[in-house]
C-alpha atoms as a PDB file:
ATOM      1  CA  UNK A   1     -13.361   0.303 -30.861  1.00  0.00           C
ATOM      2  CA  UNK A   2      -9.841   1.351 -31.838  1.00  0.00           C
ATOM      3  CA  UNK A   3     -10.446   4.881 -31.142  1.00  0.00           C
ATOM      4  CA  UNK A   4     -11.888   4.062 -27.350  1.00  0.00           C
ATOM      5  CA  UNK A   5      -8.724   1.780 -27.037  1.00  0.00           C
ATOM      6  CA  UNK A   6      -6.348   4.393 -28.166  1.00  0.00           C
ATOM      7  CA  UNK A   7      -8.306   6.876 -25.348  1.00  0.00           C
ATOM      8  CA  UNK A   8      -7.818   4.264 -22.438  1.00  0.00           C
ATOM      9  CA  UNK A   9      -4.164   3.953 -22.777  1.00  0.00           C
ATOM     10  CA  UNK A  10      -2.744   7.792 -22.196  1.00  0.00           C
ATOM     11  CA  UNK A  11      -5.858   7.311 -19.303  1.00  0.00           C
ATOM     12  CA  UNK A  12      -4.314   4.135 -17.873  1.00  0.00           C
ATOM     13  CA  UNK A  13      -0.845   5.549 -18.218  1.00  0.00           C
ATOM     14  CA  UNK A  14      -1.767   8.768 -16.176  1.00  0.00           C
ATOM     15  CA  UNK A  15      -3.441   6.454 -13.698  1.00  0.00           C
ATOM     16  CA  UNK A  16      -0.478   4.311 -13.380  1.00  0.00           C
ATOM     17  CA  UNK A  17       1.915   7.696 -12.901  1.00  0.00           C
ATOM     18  CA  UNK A  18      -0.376   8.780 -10.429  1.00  0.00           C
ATOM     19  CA  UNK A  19      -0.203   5.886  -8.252  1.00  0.00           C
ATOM     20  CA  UNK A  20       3.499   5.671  -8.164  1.00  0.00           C
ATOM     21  CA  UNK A  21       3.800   8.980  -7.875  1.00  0.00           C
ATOM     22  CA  UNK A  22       1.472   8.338  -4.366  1.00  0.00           C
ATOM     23  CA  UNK A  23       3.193   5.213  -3.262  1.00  0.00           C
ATOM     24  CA  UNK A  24       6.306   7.306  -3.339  1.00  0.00           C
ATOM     25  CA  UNK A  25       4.939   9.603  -1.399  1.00  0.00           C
ATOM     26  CA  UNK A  26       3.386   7.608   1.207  1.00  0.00           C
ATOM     27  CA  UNK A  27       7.040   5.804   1.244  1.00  0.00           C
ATOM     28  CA  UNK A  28       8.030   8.681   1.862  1.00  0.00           C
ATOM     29  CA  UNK A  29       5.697   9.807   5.304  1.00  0.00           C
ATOM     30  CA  UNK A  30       6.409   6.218   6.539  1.00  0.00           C
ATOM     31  CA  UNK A  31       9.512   6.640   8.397  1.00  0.00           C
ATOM     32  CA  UNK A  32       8.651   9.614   9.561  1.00  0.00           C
ATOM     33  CA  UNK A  33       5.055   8.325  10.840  1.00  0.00           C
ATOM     34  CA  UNK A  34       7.210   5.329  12.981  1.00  0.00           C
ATOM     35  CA  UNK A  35       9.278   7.878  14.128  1.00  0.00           C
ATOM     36  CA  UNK A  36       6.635  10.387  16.011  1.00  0.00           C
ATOM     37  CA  UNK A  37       5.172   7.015  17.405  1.00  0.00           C
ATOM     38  CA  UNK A  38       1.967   7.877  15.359  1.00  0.00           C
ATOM     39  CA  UNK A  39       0.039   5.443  12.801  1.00  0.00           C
ATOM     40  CA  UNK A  40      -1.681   6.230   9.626  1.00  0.00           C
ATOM     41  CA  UNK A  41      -4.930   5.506   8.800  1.00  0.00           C
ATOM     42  CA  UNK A  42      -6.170   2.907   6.241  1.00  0.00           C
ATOM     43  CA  UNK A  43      -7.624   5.368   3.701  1.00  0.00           C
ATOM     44  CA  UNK A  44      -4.582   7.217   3.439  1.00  0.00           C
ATOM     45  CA  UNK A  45      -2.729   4.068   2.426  1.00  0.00           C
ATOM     46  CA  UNK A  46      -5.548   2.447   0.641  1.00  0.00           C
ATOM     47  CA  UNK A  47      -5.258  -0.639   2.467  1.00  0.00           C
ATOM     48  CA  UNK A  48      -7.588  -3.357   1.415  1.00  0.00           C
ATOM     49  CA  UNK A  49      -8.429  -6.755   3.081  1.00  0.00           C
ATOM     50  CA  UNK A  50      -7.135  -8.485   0.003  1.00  0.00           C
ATOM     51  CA  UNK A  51      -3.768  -9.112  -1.286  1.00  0.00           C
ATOM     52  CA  UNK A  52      -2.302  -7.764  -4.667  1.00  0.00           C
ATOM     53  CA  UNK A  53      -1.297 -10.912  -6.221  1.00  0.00           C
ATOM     54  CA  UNK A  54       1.637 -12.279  -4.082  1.00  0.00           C
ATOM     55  CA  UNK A  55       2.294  -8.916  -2.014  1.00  0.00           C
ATOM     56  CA  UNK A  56       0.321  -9.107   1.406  1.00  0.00           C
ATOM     57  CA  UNK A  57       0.293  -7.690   4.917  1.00  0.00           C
ATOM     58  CA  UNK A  58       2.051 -11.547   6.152  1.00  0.00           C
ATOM     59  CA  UNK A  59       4.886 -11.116   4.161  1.00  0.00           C
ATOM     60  CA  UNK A  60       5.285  -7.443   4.713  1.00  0.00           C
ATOM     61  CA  UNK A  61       8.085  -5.920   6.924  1.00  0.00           C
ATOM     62  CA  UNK A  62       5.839  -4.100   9.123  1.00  0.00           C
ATOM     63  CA  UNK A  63       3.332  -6.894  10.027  1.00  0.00           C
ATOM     64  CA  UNK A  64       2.847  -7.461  13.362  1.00  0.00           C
ATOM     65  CA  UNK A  65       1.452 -11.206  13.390  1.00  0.00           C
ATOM     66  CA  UNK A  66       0.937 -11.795  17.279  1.00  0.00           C
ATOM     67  CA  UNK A  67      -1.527  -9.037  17.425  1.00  0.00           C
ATOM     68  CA  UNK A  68      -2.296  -9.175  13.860  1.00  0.00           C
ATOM     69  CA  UNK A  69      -1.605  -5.782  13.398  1.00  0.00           C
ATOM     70  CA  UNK A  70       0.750  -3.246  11.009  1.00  0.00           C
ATOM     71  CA  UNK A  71       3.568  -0.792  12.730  1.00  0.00           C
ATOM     72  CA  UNK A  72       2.381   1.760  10.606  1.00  0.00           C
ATOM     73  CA  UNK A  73      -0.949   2.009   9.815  1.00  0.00           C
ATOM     74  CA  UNK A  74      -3.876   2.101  12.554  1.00  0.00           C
ATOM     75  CA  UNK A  75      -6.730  -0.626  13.205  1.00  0.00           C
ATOM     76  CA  UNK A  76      -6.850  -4.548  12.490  1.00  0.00           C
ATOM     77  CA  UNK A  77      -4.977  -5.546   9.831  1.00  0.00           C
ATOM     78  CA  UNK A  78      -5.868  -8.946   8.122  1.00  0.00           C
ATOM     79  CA  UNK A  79      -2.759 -11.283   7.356  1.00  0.00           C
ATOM     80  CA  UNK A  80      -4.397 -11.160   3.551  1.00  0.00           C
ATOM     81  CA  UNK A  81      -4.569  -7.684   3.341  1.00  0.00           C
ATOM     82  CA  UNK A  82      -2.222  -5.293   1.108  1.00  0.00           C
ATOM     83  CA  UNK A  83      -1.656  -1.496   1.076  1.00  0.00           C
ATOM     84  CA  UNK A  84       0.826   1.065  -0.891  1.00  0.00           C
ATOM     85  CA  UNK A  85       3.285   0.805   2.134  1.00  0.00           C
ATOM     86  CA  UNK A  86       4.617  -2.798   1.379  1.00  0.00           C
ATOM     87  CA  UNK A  87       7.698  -3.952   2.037  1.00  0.00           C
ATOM     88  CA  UNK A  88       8.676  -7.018   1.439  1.00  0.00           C
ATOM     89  CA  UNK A  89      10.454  -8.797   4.323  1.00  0.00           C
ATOM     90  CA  UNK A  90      13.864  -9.080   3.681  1.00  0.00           C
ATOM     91  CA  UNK A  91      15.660 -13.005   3.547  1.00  0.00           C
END
Protein backbone atom coordinates (compact mmCIF):
# COMPACT_ATOMS: atom_id res chain seq x y z
CA UNK A 1 0.00 0.00 0.00
CA UNK A 2 2.92 2.36 0.58
CA UNK A 3 4.48 1.59 -2.63
CA UNK A 4 0.98 2.35 -4.70
CA UNK A 5 0.82 5.59 -2.52
CA UNK A 6 4.30 6.64 -3.26
CA UNK A 7 3.27 5.93 -7.30
CA UNK A 8 0.06 8.21 -7.07
CA UNK A 9 1.79 11.22 -5.85
CA UNK A 10 4.57 12.08 -8.78
CA UNK A 11 1.05 10.91 -10.90
CA UNK A 12 -1.13 13.46 -9.10
CA UNK A 13 1.62 16.02 -9.20
CA UNK A 14 2.02 15.70 -13.09
CA UNK A 15 -1.75 15.87 -13.27
CA UNK A 16 -1.92 18.92 -11.23
CA UNK A 17 1.09 20.63 -13.55
CA UNK A 18 -0.79 19.70 -16.41
CA UNK A 19 -3.88 21.40 -15.57
CA UNK A 20 -2.33 24.65 -14.68
CA UNK A 21 -0.24 24.49 -17.27
CA UNK A 22 -3.87 24.33 -19.49
CA UNK A 23 -5.73 26.86 -17.48
CA UNK A 24 -2.87 29.14 -18.33
CA UNK A 25 -3.22 28.53 -21.56
CA UNK A 26 -6.81 28.82 -22.03
CA UNK A 27 -6.26 32.26 -19.93
CA UNK A 28 -4.32 32.93 -22.26
CA UNK A 29 -6.78 32.43 -25.76
CA UNK A 30 -9.50 34.25 -23.70
CA UNK A 31 -8.89 37.74 -24.52
CA UNK A 32 -8.09 37.08 -27.66
CA UNK A 33 -11.38 34.84 -28.26
CA UNK A 34 -13.59 38.24 -26.91
CA UNK A 35 -11.67 40.14 -29.09
CA UNK A 36 -12.44 38.38 -32.72
CA UNK A 37 -16.14 38.38 -31.38
CA UNK A 38 -15.86 34.49 -31.42
CA UNK A 39 -16.79 31.99 -28.41
CA UNK A 40 -15.17 28.84 -27.37
CA UNK A 41 -16.67 25.77 -27.00
CA UNK A 42 -17.37 23.89 -23.71
CA UNK A 43 -14.95 20.99 -24.27
CA UNK A 44 -12.17 23.16 -24.84
CA UNK A 45 -12.70 24.77 -21.45
CA UNK A 46 -13.99 21.76 -19.72
CA UNK A 47 -16.94 23.42 -18.49
CA UNK A 48 -19.14 21.36 -16.30
CA UNK A 49 -22.73 22.03 -14.98
CA UNK A 50 -21.37 21.92 -11.48
CA UNK A 51 -19.40 24.27 -9.48
CA UNK A 52 -15.80 23.64 -8.05
CA UNK A 53 -16.41 24.27 -4.51
CA UNK A 54 -17.19 28.06 -4.20
CA UNK A 55 -15.98 29.07 -7.88
CA UNK A 56 -19.10 29.09 -10.30
CA UNK A 57 -20.32 30.55 -13.57
CA UNK A 58 -22.72 33.30 -11.09
CA UNK A 59 -19.90 34.68 -9.55
CA UNK A 60 -17.69 34.68 -12.56
CA UNK A 61 -16.73 37.90 -14.50
CA UNK A 62 -17.95 36.75 -17.72
CA UNK A 63 -21.47 35.52 -16.73
CA UNK A 64 -24.08 36.83 -18.50
CA UNK A 65 -27.16 36.28 -16.01
CA UNK A 66 -30.13 37.84 -18.12
CA UNK A 67 -29.61 35.34 -20.81
CA UNK A 68 -27.91 32.96 -18.63
CA UNK A 69 -25.13 32.76 -20.73
CA UNK A 70 -20.94 33.18 -20.63
CA UNK A 71 -19.08 36.02 -22.94
CA UNK A 72 -16.72 33.54 -23.77
CA UNK A 73 -17.65 30.26 -24.17
CA UNK A 74 -20.63 29.08 -26.58
CA UNK A 75 -24.12 27.42 -25.56
CA UNK A 76 -26.26 27.62 -22.20
CA UNK A 77 -24.41 28.09 -19.39
CA UNK A 78 -25.98 27.06 -15.96
CA UNK A 79 -25.55 29.73 -13.06
CA UNK A 80 -23.94 26.44 -11.12
CA UNK A 81 -21.66 25.61 -13.62
CA UNK A 82 -17.67 26.13 -13.51
CA UNK A 83 -14.95 25.96 -16.21
CA UNK A 84 -10.94 26.69 -16.36
CA UNK A 85 -11.78 30.32 -17.55
CA UNK A 86 -13.01 31.69 -14.09
CA UNK A 87 -12.69 34.85 -12.98
CA UNK A 88 -13.84 35.90 -10.10
CA UNK A 89 -15.88 39.13 -10.20
CA UNK A 90 -14.07 41.78 -8.86
CA UNK A 91 -15.66 43.91 -5.46
Amino acid sequence: MIKEMSAAAPRRDVLRAAISVAAVLCGSLAPRAAAAGAKMSQQLVHYQATPKGPARCQTCAQFLPSSPACKLVDGPISPNGWCVLYAAKAG
